[in-house]
PDB file of N, CA and C in Angstrom:
ATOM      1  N   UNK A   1      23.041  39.544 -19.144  1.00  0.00           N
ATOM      2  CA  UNK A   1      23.296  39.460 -17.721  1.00  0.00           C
ATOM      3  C   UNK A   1      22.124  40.101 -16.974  1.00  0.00           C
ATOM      4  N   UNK A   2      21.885  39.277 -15.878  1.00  0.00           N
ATOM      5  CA  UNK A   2      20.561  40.082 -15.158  1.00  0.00           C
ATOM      6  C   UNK A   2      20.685  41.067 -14.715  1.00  0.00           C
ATOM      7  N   UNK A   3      20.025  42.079 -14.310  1.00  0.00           N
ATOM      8  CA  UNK A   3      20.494  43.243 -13.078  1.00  0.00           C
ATOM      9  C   UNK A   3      20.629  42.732 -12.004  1.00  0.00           C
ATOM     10  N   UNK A   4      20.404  41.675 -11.203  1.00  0.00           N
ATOM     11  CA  UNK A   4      20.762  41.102 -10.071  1.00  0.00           C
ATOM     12  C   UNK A   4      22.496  40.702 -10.141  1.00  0.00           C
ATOM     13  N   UNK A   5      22.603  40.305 -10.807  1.00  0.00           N
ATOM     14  CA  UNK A   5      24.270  39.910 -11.249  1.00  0.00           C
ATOM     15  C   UNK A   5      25.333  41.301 -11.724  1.00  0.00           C
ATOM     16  N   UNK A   6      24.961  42.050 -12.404  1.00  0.00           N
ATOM     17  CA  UNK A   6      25.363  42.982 -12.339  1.00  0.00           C
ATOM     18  C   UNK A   6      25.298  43.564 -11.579  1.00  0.00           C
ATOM     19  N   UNK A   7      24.609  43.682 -10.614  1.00  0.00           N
ATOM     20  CA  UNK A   7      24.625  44.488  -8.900  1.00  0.00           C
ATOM     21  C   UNK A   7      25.697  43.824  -8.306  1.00  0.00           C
ATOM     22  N   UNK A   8      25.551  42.440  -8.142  1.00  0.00           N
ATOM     23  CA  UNK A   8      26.662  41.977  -7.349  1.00  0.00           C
ATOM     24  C   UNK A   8      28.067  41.951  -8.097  1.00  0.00           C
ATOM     25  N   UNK A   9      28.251  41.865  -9.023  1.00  0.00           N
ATOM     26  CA  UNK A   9      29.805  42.590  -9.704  1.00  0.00           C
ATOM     27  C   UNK A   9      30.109  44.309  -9.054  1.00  0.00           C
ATOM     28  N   UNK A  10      29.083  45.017  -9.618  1.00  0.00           N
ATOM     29  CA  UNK A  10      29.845  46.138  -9.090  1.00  0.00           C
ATOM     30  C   UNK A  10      29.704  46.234  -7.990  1.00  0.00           C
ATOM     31  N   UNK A  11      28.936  45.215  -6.806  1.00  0.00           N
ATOM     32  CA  UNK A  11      28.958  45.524  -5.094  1.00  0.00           C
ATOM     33  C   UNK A  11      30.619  44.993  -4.878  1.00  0.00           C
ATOM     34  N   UNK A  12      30.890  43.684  -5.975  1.00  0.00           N
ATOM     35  CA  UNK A  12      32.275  43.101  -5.450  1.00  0.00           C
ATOM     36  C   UNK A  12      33.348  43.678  -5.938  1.00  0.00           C
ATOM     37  N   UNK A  13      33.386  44.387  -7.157  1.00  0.00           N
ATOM     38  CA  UNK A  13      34.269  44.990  -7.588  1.00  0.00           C
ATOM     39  C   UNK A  13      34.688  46.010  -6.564  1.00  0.00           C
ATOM     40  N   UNK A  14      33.742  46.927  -6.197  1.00  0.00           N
ATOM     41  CA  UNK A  14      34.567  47.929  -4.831  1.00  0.00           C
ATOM     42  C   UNK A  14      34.693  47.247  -3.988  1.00  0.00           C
ATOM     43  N   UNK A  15      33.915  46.150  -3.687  1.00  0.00           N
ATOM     44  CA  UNK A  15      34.660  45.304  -2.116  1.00  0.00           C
ATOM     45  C   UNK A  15      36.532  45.030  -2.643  1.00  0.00           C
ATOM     46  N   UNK A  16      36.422  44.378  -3.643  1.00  0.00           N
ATOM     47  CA  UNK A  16      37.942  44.188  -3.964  1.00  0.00           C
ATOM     48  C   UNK A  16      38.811  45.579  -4.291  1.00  0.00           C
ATOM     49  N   UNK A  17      38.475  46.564  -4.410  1.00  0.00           N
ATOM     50  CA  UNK A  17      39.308  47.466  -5.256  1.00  0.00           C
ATOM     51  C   UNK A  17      39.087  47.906  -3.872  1.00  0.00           C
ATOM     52  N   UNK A  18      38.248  48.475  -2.905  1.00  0.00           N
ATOM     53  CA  UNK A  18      38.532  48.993  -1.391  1.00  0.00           C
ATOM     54  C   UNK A  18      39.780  47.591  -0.481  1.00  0.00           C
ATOM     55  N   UNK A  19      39.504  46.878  -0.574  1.00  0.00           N
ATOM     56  CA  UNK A  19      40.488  46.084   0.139  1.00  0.00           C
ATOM     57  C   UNK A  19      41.794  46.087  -0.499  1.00  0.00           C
ATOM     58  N   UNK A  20      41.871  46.506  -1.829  1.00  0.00           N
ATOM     59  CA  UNK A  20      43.646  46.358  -2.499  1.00  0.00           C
ATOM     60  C   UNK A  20      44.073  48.069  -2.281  1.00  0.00           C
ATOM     61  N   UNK A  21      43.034  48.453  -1.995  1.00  0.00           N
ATOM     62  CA  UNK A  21      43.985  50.317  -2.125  1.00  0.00           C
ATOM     63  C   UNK A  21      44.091  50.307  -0.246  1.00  0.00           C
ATOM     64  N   UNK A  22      43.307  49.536   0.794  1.00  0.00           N
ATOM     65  CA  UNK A  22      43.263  49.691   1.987  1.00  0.00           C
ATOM     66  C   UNK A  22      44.886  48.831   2.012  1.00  0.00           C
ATOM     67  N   UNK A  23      45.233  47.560   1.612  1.00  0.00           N
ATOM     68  CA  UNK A  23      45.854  46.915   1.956  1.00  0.00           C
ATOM     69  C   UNK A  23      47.548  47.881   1.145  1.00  0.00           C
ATOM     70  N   UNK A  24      47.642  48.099   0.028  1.00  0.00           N
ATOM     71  CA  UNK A  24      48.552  49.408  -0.428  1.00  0.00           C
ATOM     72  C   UNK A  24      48.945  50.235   0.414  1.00  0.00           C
ATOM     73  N   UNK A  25      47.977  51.035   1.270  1.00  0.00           N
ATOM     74  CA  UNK A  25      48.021  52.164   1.713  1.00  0.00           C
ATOM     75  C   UNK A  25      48.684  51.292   3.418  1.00  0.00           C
ATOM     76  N   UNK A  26      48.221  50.384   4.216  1.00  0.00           N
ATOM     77  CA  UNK A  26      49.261  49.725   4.915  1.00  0.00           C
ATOM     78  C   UNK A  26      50.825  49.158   4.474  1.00  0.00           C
ATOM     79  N   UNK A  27      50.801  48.630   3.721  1.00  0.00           N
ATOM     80  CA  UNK A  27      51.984  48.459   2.803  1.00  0.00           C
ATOM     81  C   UNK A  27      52.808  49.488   3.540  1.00  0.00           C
ATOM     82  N   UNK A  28      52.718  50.620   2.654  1.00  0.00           N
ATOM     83  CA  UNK A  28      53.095  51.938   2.798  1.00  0.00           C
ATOM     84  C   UNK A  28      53.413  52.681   4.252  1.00  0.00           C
ATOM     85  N   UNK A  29      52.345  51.994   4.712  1.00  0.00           N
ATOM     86  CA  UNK A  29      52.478  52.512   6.555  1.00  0.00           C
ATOM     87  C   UNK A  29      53.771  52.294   7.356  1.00  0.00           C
ATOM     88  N   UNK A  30      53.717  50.748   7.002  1.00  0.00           N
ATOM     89  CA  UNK A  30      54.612  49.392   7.303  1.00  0.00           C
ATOM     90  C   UNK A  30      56.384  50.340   6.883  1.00  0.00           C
ATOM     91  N   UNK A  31      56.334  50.519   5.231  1.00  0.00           N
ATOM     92  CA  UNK A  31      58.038  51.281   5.519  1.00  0.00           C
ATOM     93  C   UNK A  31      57.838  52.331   5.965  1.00  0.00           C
ATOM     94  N   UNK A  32      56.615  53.034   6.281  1.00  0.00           N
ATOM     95  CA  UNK A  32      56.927  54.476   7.203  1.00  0.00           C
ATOM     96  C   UNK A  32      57.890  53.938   8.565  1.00  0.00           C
ATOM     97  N   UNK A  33      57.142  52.634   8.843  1.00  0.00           N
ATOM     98  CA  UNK A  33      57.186  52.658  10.636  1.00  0.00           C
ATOM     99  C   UNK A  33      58.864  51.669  10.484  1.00  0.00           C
ATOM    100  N   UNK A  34      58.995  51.055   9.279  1.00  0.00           N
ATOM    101  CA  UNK A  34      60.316  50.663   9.512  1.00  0.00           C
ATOM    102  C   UNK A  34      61.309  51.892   9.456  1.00  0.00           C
ATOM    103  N   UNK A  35      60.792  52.950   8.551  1.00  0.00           N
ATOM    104  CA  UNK A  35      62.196  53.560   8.614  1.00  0.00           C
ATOM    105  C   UNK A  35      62.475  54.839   9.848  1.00  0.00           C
ATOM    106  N   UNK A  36      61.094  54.655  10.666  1.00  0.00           N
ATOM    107  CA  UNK A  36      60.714  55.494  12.100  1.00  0.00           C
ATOM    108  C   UNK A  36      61.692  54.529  12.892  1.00  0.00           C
ATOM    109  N   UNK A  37      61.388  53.258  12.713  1.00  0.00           N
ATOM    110  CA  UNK A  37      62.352  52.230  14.011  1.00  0.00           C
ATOM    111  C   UNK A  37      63.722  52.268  13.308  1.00  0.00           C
ATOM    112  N   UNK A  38      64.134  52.581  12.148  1.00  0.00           N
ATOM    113  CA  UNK A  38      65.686  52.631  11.320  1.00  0.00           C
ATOM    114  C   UNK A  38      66.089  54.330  12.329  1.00  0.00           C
ATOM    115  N   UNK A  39      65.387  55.038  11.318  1.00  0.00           N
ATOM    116  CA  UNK A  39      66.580  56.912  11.587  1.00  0.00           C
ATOM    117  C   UNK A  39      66.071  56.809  13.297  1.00  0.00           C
ATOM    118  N   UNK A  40      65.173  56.377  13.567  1.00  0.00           N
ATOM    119  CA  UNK A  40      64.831  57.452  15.194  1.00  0.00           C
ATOM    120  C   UNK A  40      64.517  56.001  16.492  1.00  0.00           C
ATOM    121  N   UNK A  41      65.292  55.145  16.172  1.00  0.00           N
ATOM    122  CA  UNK A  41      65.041  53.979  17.417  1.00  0.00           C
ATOM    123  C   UNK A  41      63.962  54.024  18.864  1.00  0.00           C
ATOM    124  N   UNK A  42      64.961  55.278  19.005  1.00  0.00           N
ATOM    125  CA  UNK A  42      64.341  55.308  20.751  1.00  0.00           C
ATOM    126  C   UNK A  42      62.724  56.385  20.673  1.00  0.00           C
ATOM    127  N   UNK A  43      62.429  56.664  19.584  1.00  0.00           N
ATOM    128  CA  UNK A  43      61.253  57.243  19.595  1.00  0.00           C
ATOM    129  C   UNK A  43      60.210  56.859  19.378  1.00  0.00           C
ATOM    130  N   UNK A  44      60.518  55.584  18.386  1.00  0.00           N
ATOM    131  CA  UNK A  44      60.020  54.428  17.818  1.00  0.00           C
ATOM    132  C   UNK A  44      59.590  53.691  18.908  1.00  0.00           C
ATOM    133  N   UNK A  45      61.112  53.377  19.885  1.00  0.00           N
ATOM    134  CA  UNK A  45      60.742  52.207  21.148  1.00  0.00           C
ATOM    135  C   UNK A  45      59.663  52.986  22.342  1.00  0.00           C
ATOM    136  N   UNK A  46      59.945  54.305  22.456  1.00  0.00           N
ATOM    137  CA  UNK A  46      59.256  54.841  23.584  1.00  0.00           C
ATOM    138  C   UNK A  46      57.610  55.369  22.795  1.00  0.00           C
ATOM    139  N   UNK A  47      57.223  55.232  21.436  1.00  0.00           N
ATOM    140  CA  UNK A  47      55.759  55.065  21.073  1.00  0.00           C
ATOM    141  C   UNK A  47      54.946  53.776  21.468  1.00  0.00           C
ATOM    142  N   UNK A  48      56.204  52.618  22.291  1.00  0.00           N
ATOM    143  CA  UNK A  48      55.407  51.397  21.942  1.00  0.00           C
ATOM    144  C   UNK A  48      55.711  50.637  20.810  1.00  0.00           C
ATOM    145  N   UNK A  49      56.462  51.069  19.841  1.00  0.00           N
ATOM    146  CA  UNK A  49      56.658  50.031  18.391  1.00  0.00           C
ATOM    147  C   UNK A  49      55.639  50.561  17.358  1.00  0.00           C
ATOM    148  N   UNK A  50      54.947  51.743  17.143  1.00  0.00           N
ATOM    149  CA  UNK A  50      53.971  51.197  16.342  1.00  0.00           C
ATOM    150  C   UNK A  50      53.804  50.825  14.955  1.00  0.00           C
ATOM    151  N   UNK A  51      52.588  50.375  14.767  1.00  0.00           N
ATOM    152  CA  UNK A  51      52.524  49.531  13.349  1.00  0.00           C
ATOM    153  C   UNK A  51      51.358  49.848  12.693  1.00  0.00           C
ATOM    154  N   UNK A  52      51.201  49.879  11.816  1.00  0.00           N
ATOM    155  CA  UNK A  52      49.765  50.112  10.732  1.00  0.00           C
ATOM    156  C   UNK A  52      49.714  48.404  10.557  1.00  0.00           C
ATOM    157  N   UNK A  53      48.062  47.519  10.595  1.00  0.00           N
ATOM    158  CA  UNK A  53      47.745  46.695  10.463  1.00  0.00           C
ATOM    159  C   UNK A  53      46.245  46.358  10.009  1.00  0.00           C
ATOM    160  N   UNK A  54      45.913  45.098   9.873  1.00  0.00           N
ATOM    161  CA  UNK A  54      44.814  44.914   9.147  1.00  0.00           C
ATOM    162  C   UNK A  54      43.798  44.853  10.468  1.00  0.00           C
ATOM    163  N   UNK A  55      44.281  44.338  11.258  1.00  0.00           N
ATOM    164  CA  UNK A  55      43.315  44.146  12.840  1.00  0.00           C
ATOM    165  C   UNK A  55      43.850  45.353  13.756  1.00  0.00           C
ATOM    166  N   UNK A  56      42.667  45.629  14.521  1.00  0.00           N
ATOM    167  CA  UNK A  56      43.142  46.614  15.332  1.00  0.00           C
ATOM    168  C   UNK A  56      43.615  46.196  16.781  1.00  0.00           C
ATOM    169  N   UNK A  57      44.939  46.808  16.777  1.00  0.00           N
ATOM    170  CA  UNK A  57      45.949  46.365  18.087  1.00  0.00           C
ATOM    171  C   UNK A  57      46.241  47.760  18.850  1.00  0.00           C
ATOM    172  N   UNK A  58      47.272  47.516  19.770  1.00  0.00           N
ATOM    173  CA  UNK A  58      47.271  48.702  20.584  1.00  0.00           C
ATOM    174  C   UNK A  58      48.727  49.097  19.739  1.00  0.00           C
ATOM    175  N   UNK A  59      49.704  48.664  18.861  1.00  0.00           N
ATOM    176  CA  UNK A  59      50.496  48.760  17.821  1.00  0.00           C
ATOM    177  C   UNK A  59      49.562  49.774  16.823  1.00  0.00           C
ATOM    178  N   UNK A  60      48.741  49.053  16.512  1.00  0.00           N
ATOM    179  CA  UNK A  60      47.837  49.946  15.287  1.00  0.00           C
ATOM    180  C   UNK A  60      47.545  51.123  15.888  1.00  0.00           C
ATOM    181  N   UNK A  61      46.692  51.026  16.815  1.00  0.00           N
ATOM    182  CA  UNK A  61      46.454  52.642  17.264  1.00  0.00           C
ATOM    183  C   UNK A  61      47.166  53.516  17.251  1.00  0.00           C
ATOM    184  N   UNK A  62      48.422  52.915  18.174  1.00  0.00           N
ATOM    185  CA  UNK A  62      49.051  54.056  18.661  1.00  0.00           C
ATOM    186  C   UNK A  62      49.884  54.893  17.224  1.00  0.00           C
ATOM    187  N   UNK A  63      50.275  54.099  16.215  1.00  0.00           N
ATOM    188  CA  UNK A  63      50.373  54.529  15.124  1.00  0.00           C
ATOM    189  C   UNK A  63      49.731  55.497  14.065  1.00  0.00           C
ATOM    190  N   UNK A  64      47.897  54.547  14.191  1.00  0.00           N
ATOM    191  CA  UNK A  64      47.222  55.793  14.145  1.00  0.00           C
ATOM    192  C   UNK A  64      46.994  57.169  14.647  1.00  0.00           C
ATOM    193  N   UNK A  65      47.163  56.730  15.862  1.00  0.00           N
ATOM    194  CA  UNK A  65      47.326  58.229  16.713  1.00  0.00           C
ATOM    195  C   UNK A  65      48.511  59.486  15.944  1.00  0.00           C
ATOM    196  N   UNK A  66      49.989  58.511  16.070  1.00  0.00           N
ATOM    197  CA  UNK A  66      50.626  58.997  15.925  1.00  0.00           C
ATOM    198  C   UNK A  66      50.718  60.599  14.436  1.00  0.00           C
ATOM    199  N   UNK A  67      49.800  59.130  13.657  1.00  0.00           N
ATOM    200  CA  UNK A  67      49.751  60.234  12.342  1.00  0.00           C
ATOM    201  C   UNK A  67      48.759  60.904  12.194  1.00  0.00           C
ATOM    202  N   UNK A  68      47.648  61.127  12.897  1.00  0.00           N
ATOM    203  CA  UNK A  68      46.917  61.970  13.145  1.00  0.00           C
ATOM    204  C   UNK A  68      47.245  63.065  13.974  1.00  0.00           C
ATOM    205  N   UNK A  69      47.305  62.645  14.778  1.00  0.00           N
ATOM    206  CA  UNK A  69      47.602  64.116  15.930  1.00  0.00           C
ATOM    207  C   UNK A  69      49.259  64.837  15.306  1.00  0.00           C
ATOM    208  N   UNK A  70      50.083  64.366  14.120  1.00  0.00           N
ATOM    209  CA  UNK A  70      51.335  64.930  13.547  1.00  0.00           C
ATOM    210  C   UNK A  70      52.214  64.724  14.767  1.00  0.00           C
ATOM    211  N   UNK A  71      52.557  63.674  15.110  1.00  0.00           N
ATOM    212  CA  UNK A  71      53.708  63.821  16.009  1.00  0.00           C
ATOM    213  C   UNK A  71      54.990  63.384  15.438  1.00  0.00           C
ATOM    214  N   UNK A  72      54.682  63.207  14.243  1.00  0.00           N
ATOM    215  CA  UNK A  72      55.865  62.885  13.172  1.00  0.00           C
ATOM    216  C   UNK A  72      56.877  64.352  13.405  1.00  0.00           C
ATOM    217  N   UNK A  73      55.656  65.549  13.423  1.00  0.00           N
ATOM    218  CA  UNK A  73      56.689  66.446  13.228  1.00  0.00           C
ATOM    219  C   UNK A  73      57.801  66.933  13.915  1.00  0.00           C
ATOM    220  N   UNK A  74      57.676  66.093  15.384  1.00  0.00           N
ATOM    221  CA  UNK A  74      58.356  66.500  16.137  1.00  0.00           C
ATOM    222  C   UNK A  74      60.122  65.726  16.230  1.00  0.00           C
ATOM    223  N   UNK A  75      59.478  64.672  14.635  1.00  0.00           N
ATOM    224  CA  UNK A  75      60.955  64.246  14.638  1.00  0.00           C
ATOM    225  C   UNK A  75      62.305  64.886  14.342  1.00  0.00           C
ATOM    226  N   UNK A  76      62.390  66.346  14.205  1.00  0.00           N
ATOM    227  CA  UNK A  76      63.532  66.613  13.683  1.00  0.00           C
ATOM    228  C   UNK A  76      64.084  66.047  12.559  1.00  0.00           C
ATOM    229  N   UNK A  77      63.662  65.478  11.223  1.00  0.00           N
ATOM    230  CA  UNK A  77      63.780  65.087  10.000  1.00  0.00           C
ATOM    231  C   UNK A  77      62.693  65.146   9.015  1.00  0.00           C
ATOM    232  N   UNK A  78      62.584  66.428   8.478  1.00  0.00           N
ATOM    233  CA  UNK A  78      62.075  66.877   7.330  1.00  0.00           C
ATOM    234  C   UNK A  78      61.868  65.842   6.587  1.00  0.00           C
ATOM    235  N   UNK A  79      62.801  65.249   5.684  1.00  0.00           N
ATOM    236  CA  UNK A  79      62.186  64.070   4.985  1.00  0.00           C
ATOM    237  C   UNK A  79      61.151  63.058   5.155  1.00  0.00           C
ATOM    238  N   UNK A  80      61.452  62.293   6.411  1.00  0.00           N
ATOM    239  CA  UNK A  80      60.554  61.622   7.359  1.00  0.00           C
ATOM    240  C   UNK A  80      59.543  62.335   7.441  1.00  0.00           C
ATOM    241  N   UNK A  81      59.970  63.413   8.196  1.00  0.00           N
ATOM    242  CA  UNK A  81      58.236  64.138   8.388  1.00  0.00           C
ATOM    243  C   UNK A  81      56.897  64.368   7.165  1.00  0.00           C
ATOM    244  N   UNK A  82      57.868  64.661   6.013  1.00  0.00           N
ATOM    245  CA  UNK A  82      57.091  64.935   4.869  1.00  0.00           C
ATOM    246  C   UNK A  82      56.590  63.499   4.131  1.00  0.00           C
ATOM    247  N   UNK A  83      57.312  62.385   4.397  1.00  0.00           N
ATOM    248  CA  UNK A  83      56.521  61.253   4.018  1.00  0.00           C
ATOM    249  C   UNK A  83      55.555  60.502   4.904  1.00  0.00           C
ATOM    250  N   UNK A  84      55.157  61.034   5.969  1.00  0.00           N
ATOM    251  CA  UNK A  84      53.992  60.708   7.171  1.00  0.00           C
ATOM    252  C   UNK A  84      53.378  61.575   6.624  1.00  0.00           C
ATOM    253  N   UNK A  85      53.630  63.210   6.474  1.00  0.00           N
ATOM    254  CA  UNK A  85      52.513  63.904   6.047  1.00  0.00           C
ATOM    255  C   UNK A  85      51.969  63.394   4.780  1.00  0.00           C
ATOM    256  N   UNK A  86      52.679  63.037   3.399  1.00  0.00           N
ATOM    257  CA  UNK A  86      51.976  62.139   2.469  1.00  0.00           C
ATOM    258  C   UNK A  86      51.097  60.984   2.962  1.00  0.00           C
ATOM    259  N   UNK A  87      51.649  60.358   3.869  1.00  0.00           N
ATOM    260  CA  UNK A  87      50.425  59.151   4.230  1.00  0.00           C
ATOM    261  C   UNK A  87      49.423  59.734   4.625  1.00  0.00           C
ATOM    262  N   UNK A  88      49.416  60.505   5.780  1.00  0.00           N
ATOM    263  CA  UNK A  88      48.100  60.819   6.221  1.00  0.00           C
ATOM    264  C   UNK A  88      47.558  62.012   5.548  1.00  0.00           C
ATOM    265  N   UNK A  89      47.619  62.472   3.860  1.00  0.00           N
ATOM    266  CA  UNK A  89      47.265  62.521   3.434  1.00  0.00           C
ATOM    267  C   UNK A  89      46.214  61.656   2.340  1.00  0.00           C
ATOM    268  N   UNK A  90      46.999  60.570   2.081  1.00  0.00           N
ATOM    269  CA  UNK A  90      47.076  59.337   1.047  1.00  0.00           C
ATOM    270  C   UNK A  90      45.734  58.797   2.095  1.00  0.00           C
ATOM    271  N   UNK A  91      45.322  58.292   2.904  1.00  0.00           N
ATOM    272  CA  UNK A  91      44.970  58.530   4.266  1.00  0.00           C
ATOM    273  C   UNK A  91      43.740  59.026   3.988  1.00  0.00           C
ATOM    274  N   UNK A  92      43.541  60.238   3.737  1.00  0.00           N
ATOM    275  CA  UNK A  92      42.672  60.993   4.096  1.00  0.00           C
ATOM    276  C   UNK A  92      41.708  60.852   2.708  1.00  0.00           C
ATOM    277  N   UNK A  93      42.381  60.699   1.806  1.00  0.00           N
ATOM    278  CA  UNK A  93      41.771  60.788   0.626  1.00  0.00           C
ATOM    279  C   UNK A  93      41.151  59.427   0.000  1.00  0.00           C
ATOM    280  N   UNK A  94      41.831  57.932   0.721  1.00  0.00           N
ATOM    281  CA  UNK A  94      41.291  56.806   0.529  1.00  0.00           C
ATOM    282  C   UNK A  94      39.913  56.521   1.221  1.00  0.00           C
ATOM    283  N   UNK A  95      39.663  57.260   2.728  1.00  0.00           N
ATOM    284  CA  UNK A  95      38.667  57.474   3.519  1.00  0.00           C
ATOM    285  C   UNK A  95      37.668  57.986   2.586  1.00  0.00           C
ATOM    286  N   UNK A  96      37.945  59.606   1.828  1.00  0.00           N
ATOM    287  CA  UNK A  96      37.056  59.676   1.165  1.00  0.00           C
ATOM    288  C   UNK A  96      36.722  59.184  -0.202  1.00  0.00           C
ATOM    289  N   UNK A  97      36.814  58.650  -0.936  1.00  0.00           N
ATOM    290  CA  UNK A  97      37.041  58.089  -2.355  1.00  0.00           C
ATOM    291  C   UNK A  97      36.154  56.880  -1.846  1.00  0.00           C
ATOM    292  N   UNK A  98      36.249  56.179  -0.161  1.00  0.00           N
ATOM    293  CA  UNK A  98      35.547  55.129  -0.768  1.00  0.00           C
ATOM    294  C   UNK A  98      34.145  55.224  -0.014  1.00  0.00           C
ATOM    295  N   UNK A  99      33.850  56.656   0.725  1.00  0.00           N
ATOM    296  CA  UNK A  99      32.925  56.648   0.793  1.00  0.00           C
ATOM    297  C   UNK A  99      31.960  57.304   0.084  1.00  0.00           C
ATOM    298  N   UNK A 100      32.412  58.055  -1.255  1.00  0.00           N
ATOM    299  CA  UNK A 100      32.004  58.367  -2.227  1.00  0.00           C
ATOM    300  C   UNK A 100      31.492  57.147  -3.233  1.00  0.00           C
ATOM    301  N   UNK A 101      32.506  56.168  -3.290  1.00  0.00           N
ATOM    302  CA  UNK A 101      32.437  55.665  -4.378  1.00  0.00           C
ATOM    303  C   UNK A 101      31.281  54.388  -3.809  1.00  0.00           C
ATOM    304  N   UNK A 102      31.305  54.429  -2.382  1.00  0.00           N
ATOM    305  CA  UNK A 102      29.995  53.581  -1.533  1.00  0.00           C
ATOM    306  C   UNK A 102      28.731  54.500  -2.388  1.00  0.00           C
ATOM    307  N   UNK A 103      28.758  55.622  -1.718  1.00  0.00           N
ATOM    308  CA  UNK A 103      27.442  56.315  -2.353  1.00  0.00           C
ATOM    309  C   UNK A 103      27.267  56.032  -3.745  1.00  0.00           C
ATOM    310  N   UNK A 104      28.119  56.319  -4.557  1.00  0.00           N
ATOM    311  CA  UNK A 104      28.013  55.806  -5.931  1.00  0.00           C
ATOM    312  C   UNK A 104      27.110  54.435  -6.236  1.00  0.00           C
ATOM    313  N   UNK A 105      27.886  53.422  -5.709  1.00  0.00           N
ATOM    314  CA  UNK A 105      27.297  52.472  -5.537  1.00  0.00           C
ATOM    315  C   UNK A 105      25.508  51.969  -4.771  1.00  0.00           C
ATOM    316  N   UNK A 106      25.863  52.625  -4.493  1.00  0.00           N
ATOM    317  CA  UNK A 106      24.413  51.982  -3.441  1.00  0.00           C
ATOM    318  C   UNK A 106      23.326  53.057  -4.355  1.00  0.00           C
ATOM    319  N   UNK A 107      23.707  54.581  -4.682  1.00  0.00           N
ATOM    320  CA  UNK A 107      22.517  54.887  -5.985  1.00  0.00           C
ATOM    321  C   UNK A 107      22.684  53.745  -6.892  1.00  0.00           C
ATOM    322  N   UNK A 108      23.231  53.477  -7.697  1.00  0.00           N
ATOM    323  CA  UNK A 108      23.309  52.287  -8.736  1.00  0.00           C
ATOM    324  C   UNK A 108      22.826  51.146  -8.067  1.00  0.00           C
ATOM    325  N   UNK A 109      22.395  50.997  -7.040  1.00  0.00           N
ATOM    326  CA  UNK A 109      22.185  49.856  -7.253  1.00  0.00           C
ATOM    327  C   UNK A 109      20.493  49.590  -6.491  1.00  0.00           C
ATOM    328  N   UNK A 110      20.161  50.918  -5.722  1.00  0.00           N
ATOM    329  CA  UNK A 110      18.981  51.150  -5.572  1.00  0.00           C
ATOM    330  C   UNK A 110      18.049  51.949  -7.021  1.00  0.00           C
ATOM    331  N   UNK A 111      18.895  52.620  -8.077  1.00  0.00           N
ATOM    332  CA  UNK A 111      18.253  52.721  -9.066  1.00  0.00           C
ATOM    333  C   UNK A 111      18.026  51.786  -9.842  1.00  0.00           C
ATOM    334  N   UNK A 112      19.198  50.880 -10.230  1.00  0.00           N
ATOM    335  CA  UNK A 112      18.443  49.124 -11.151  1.00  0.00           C
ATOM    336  C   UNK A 112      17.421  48.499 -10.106  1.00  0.00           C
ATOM    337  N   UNK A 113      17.750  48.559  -8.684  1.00  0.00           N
ATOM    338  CA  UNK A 113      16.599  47.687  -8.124  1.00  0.00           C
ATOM    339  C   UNK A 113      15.258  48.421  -8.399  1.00  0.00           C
ATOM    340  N   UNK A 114      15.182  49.590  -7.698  1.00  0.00           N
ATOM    341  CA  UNK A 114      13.693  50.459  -7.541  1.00  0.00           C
ATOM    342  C   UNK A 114      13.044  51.111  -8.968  1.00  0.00           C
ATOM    343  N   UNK A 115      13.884  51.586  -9.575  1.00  0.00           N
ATOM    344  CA  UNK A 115      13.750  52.325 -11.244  1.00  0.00           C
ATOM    345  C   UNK A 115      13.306  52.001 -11.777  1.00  0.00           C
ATOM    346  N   UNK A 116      14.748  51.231 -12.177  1.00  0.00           N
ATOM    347  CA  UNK A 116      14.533  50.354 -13.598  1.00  0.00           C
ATOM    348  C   UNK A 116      13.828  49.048 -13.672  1.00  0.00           C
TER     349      UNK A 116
END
């Protein structure tokens, strides 16, 4: 296999493995925010509805917002609260992993180009 071809496997392999852990980690968002519009309706309705999505909407944001700035905590349900704090943990750690695993990549692939 050339090194040109092998560059583009492992450029596509993280393109695919970043888009299936991005698209997981919405998944995941998605029953946060159903079970935010299930236990807590009117907190749900007065955020706007929000939603974790692949395009950015004013749904997405405000969702994002939501789990950033912790306004989960103000739901009065521990459980709930502690599975938003897992996301925007889960969250925090997919952010970094893939910009690590970018750097990873791009040495590998400026060392077969320039190096080797």
């Amino acid at each position: 296999m050339k090194s040109d071809q092998a560059l583009g496997l492992i450029a596509l392999g993280w393109l695919v493995g970043a888009i299936l852990l991005s698209a997981r980690l919405i998944r995941r968002g998605r029953q946060l925010a159903a079970a935010l519009a299930t236990q807590h309706a009117e907190t749900y309705e007065a955020l706007g509805r929000p939603q974790p999505g692949y395009l950015q909407s004013v749904r997405q944001s405000r969702f994002a917002q939501f789990v950033a700035r912790r306004e989960y905590e103000n739901l009065d349900d521990p459980a709930l609260s502690a599975q938003f704090e897992d996301y925007r943990k889960a969250e925090a750690r997919l952010l970094l992993s893939l910009l690590v695993s970018l750097g990873v990549v791009a040495l590998i692939v400026l060392t077969v180009r320039y190096v080797a």
